[in-house]
Protein backbone atom coordinates (compact mmCIF):
# COMPACT_ATOMS: atom_id res chain seq x y z
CA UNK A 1 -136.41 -5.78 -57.82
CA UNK A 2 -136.34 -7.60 -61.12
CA UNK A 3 -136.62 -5.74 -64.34
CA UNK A 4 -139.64 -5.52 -66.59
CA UNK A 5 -140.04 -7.46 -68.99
CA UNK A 6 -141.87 -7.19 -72.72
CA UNK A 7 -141.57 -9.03 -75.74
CA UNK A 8 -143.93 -10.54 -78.40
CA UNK A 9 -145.70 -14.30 -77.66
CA UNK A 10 -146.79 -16.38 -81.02
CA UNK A 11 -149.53 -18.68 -80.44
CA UNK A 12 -148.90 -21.26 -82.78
CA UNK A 13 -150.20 -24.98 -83.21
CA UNK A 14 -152.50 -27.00 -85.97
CA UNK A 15 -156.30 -25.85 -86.06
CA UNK A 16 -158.84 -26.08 -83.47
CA UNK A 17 -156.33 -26.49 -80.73
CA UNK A 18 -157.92 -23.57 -78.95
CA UNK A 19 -155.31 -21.09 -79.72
CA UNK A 20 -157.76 -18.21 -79.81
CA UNK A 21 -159.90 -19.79 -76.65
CA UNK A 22 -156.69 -19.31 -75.22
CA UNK A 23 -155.36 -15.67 -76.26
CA UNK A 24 -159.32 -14.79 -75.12
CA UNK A 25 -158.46 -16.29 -72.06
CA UNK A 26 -155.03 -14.81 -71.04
CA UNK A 27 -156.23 -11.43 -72.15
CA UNK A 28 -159.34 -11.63 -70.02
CA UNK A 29 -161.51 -10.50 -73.34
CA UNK A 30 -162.74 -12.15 -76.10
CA UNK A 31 -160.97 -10.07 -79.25
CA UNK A 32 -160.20 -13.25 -81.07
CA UNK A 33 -163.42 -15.36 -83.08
CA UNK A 34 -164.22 -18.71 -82.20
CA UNK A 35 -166.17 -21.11 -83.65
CA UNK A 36 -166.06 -25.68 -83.17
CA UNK A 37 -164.80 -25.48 -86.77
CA UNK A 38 -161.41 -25.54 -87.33
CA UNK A 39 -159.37 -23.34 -89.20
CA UNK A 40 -161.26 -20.22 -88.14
CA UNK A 41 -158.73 -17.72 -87.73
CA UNK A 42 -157.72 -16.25 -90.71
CA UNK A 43 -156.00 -12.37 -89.92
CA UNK A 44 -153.24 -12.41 -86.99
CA UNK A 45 -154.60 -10.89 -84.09
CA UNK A 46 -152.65 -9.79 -81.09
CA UNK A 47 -153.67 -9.77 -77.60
CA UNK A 48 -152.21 -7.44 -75.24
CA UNK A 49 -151.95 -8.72 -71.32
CA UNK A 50 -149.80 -6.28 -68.82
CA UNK A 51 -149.28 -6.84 -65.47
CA UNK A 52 -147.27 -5.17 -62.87
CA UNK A 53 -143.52 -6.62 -64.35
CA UNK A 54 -144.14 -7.99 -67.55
CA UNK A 55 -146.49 -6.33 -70.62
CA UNK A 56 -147.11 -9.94 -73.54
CA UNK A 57 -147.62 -9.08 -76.91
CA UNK A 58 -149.64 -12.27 -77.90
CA UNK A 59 -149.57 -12.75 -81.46
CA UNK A 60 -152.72 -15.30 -82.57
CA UNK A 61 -151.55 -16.85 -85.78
CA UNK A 62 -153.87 -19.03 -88.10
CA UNK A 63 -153.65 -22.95 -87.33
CA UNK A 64 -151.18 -24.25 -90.51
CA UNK A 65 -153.97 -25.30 -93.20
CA UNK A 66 -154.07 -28.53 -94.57
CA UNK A 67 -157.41 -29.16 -95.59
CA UNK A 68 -158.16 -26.45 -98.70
CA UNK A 69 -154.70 -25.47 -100.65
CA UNK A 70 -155.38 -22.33 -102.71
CA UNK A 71 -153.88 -19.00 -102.59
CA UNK A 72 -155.78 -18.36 -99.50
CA UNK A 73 -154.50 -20.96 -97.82
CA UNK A 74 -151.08 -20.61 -98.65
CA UNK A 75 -151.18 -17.03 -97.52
CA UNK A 76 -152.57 -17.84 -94.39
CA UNK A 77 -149.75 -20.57 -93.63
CA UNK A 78 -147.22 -17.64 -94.38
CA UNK A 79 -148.54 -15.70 -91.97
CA UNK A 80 -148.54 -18.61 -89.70
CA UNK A 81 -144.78 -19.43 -90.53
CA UNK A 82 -143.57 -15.69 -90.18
CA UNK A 83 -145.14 -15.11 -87.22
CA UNK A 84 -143.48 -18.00 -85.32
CA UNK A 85 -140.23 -16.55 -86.94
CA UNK A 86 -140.51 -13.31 -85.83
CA UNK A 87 -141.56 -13.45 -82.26
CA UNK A 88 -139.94 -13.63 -78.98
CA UNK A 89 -141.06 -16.69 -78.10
CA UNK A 90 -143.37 -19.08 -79.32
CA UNK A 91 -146.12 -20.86 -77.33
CA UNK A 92 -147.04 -24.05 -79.03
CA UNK A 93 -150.48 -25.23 -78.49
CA UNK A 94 -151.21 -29.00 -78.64
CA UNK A 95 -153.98 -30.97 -77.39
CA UNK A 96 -154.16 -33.04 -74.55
CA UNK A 97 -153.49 -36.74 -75.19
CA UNK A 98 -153.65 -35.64 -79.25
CA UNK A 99 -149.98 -35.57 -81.03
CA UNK A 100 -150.07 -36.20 -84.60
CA UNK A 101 -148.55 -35.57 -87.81
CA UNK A 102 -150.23 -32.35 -88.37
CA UNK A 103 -148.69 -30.98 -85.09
CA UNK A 104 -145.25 -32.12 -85.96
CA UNK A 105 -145.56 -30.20 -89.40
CA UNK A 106 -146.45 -26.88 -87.63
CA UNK A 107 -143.20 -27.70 -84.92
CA UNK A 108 -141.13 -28.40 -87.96
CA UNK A 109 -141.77 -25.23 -89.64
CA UNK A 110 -140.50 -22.86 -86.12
CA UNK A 111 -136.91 -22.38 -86.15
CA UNK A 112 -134.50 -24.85 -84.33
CA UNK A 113 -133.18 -21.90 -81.96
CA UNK A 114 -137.01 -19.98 -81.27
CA UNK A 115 -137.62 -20.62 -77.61
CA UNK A 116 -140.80 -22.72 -77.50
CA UNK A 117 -143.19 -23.28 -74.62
CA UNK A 118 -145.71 -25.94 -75.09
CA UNK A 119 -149.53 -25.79 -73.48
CA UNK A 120 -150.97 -29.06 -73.50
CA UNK A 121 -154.46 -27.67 -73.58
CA UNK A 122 -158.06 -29.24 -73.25
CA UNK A 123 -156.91 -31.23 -70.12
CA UNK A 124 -160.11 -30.87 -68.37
CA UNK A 125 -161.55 -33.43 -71.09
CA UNK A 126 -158.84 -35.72 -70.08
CA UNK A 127 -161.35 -38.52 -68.14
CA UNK A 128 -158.36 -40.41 -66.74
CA UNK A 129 -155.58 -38.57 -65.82
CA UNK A 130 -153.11 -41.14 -65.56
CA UNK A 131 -153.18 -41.00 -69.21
CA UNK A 132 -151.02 -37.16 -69.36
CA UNK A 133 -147.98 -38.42 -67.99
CA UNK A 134 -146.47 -40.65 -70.31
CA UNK A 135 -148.15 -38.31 -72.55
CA UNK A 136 -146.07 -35.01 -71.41
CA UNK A 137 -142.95 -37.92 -71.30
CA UNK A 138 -143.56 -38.31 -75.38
CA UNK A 139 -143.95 -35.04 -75.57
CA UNK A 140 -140.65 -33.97 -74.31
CA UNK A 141 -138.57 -36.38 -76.77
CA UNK A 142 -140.13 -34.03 -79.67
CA UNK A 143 -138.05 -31.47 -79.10
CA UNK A 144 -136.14 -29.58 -76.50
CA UNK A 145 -138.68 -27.52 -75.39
CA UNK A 146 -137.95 -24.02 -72.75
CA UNK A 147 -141.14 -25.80 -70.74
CA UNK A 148 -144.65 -27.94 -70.93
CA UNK A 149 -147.45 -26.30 -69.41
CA UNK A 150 -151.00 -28.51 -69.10
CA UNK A 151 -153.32 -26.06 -69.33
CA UNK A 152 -157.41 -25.92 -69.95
CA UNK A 153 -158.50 -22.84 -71.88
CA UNK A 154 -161.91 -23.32 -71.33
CA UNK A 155 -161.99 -23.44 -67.49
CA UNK A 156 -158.77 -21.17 -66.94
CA UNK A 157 -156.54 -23.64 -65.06
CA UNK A 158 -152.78 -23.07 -64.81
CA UNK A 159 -152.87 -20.12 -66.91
CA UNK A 160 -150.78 -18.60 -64.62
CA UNK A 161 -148.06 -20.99 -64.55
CA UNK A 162 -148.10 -21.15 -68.93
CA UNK A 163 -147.67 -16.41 -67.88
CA UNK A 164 -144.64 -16.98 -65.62
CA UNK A 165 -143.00 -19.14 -67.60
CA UNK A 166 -143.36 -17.19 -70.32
CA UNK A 167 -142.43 -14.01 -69.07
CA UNK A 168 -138.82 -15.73 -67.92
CA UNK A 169 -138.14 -16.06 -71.30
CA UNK A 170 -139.14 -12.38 -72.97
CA UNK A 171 -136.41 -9.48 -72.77
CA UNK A 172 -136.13 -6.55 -70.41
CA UNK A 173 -137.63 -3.66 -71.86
CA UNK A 174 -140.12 -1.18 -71.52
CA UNK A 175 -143.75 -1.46 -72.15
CA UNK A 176 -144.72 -1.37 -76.19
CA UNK A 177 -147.99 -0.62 -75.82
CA UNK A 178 -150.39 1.80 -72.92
CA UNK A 179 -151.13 -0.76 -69.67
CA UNK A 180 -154.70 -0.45 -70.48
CA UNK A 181 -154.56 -1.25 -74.16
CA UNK A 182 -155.97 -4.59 -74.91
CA UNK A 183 -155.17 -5.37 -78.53
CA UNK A 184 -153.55 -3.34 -81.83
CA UNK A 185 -156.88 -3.57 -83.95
CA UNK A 186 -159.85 -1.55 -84.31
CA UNK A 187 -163.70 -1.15 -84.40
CA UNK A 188 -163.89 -2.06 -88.16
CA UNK A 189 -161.46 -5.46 -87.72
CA UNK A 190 -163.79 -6.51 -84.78
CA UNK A 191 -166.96 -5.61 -86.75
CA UNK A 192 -165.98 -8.28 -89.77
CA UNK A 193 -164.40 -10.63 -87.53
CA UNK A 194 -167.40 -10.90 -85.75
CA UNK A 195 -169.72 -11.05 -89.09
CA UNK A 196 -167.40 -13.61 -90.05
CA UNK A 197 -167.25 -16.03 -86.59
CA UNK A 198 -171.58 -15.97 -87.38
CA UNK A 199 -170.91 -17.33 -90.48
CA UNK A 200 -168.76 -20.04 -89.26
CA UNK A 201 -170.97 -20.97 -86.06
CA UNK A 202 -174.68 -20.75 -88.48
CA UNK A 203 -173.46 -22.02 -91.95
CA UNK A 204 -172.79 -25.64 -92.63
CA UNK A 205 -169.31 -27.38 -92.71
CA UNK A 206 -168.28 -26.52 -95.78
CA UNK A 207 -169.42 -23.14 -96.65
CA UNK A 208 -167.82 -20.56 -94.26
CA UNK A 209 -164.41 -21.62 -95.43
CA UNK A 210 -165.44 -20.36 -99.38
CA UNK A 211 -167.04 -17.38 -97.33
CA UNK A 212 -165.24 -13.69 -96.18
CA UNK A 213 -166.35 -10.37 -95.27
CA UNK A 214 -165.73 -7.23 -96.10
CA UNK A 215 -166.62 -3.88 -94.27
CA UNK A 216 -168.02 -1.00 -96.84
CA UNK A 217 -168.17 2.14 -94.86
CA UNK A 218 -168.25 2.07 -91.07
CA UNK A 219 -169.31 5.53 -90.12
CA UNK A 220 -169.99 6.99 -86.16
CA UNK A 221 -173.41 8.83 -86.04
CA UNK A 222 -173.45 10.57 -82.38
CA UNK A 223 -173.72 7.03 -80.25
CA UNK A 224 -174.36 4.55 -83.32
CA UNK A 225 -172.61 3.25 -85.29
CA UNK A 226 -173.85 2.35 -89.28
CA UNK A 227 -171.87 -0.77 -90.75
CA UNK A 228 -172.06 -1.64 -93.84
CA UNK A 229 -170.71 -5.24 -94.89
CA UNK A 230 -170.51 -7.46 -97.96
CA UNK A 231 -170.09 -11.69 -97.21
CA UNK A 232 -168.18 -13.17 -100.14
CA UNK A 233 -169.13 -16.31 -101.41
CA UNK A 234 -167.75 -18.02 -104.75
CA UNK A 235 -170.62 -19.93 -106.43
CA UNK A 236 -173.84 -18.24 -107.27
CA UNK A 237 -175.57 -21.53 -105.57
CA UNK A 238 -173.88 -20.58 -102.69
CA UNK A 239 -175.47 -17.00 -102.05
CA UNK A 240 -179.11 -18.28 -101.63
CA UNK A 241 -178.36 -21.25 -98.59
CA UNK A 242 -176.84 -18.15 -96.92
CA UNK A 243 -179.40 -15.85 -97.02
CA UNK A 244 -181.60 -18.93 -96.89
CA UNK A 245 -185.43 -19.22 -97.16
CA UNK A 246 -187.14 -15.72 -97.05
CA UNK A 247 -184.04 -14.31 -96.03
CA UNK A 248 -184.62 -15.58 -92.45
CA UNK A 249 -180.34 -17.17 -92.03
CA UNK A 250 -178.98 -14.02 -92.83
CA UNK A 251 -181.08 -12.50 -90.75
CA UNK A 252 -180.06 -14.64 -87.94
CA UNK A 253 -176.50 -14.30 -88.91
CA UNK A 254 -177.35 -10.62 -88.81
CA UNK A 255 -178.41 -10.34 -85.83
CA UNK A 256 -176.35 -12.32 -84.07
CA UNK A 257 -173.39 -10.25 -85.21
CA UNK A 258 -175.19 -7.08 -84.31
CA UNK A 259 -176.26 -8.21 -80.87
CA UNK A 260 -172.23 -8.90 -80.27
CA UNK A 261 -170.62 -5.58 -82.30
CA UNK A 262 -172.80 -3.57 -79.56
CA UNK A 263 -171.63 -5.79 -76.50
CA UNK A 264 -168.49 -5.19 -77.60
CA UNK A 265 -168.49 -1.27 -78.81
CA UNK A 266 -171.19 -0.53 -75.75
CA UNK A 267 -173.56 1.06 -77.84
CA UNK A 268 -176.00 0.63 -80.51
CA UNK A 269 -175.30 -0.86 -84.09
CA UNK A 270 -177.22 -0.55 -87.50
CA UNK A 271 -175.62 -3.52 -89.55
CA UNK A 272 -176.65 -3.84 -93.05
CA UNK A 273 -175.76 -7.07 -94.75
CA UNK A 274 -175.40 -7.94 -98.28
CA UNK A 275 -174.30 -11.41 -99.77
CA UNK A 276 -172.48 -10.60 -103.26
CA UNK A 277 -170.74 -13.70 -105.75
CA UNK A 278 -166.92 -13.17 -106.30
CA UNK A 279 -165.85 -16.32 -108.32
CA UNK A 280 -163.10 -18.23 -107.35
CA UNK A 281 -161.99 -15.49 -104.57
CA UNK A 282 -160.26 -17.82 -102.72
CA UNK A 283 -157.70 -18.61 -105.64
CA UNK A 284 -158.06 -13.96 -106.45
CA UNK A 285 -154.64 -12.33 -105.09
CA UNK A 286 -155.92 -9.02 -105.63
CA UNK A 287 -158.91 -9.81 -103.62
CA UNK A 288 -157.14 -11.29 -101.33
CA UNK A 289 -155.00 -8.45 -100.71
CA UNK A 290 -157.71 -6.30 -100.60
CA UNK A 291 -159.09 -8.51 -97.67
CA UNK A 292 -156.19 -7.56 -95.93
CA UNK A 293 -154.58 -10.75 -96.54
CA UNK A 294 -150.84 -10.88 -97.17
């Protein structure tokens, strides 16, 4: 009988590869946000999958920013950076028939002797799929890779192939975590994360990346829950396009948060919402910090 196996996972790649479509998907819950933006995932979240021999530690990092370099940004690609370090192994997400310059920066920046497994993901959109071959073949010349998994996030294919791969390459050892424990964070990370993913799926292009949240009190009152949260926004003609005419988009954004916080708690959710002007947060270290970013 082979030993069990349990080590940490980084999923690492440039934004909007699906690297949190794909944590969601491995961990058979949605605990990371999504959104068609890119660059959504600001906080590392980790995942926790355990199956009979092997428990994964899957450690969602944010995508390596390019497009707005401030303090925020920087900090996030630090995270991004360390994380790859620090883990067992690293899965590198790329997408299918897509390998550019921005992907080779994030592949530059994980250590030469990390073992890295890449998932070529979005291959269902692949219309001709003579086209991935002599893609995977340029692929391999990158780098010497432990494997190359084609994988679709979105409909769930090969999945399990990208686990057993991976789970050759983690170290014997004992679970970290419970079997039935599903991630490291709690109620009140989920609650702004979720706040947060409305902003970026209802707001324009633009203004959910000069946009955070914060969580004021989160208090349990017999079976609901009262959450109190402030959006951050750094202009003072930025506050009224999100609470928008009447206050009708912030109560959609409102709402929408609410309907998912009790989906995901299983019970019922008061969520008050306010939208306060911190200038220049994004460039604010002790803000930042604050914000729980490193």
């Amino acid at each position: 009988m082979s030993a069990f196996r349990c080590g940490t996972v980084a999923i690492a790649g440039r934004p909007n590869t699906g690297k949190s479509s794909l944590l969601n998907k491995l961990i058979g819950h949605k605990i990371a946000i999504v959104s068609p933006k890119a660059q959504t995932t600001r906080h590392t979240v980790t995942g926790i999958l355990t199956t009979p021999d092997c428990q994964y530690v899957f450690v969602d990092l944010p995508g390596y920013q390019t497009r707005h370099m401030n303090v925020l940004n920087r900090a996030l690609n630090r995270q991004a950076t360390e994380g790859a370090r620090d883990c067992d192994v690293v899965v590198f997400v790329v997408e299918a028939l897509r390998y550019a310059a921005a992907d080779r920066e994030v592949l530059a920046r994980i250590p030469a002797a990390q073992s890295v497994v890449v998932a070529v993901n979005k291959i269902d959109l692949v219309k001709n799929r003579l086209e991935l071959l002599p893609f995977l073949e340029r692929l391999q010349k990158e780098r010497e890779f432990a494997a190359i998994v084609p994988v679709s996030a979105r409909k769930g294919k090969n999945l399990a192939e990208l686990l057993r791969v991976v789970a050759g390459l983690l170290p014997a050892g004992p679970a970290a975590y419970p079997a039935a424990q599903l991630t490291d964070k709690d109620e009140r990370f989920f609650a702004a994360e979720i706040l947060r993913e409305k902003l970026f799926q209802l707001l324009g292009e633009e203004l959910p990346y000069r946009c955070d949240v914060a969580l004021e009190s989160f208090k349990q009152e017999g079976r609901l829950r009262r959450i109190e949260a402030t959006v951050w926004v750094e202009r003072d003609s930025q506050k009224p396009i999100v609470i928008g005419a009447k206050g009708e988009l912030l109560k959609r954004i409102s709402s929408a948060a609410r309907k998912d916080m009790e989906r995901l708690f299983g019970g019922k959710v008061y969520l008050g919402v306010w939208v306060k002007v911190k200038r220049d947060w994004t460039g604010d270290e002790r803000l930042l910090r604050q914000l729980g970013y490193r």
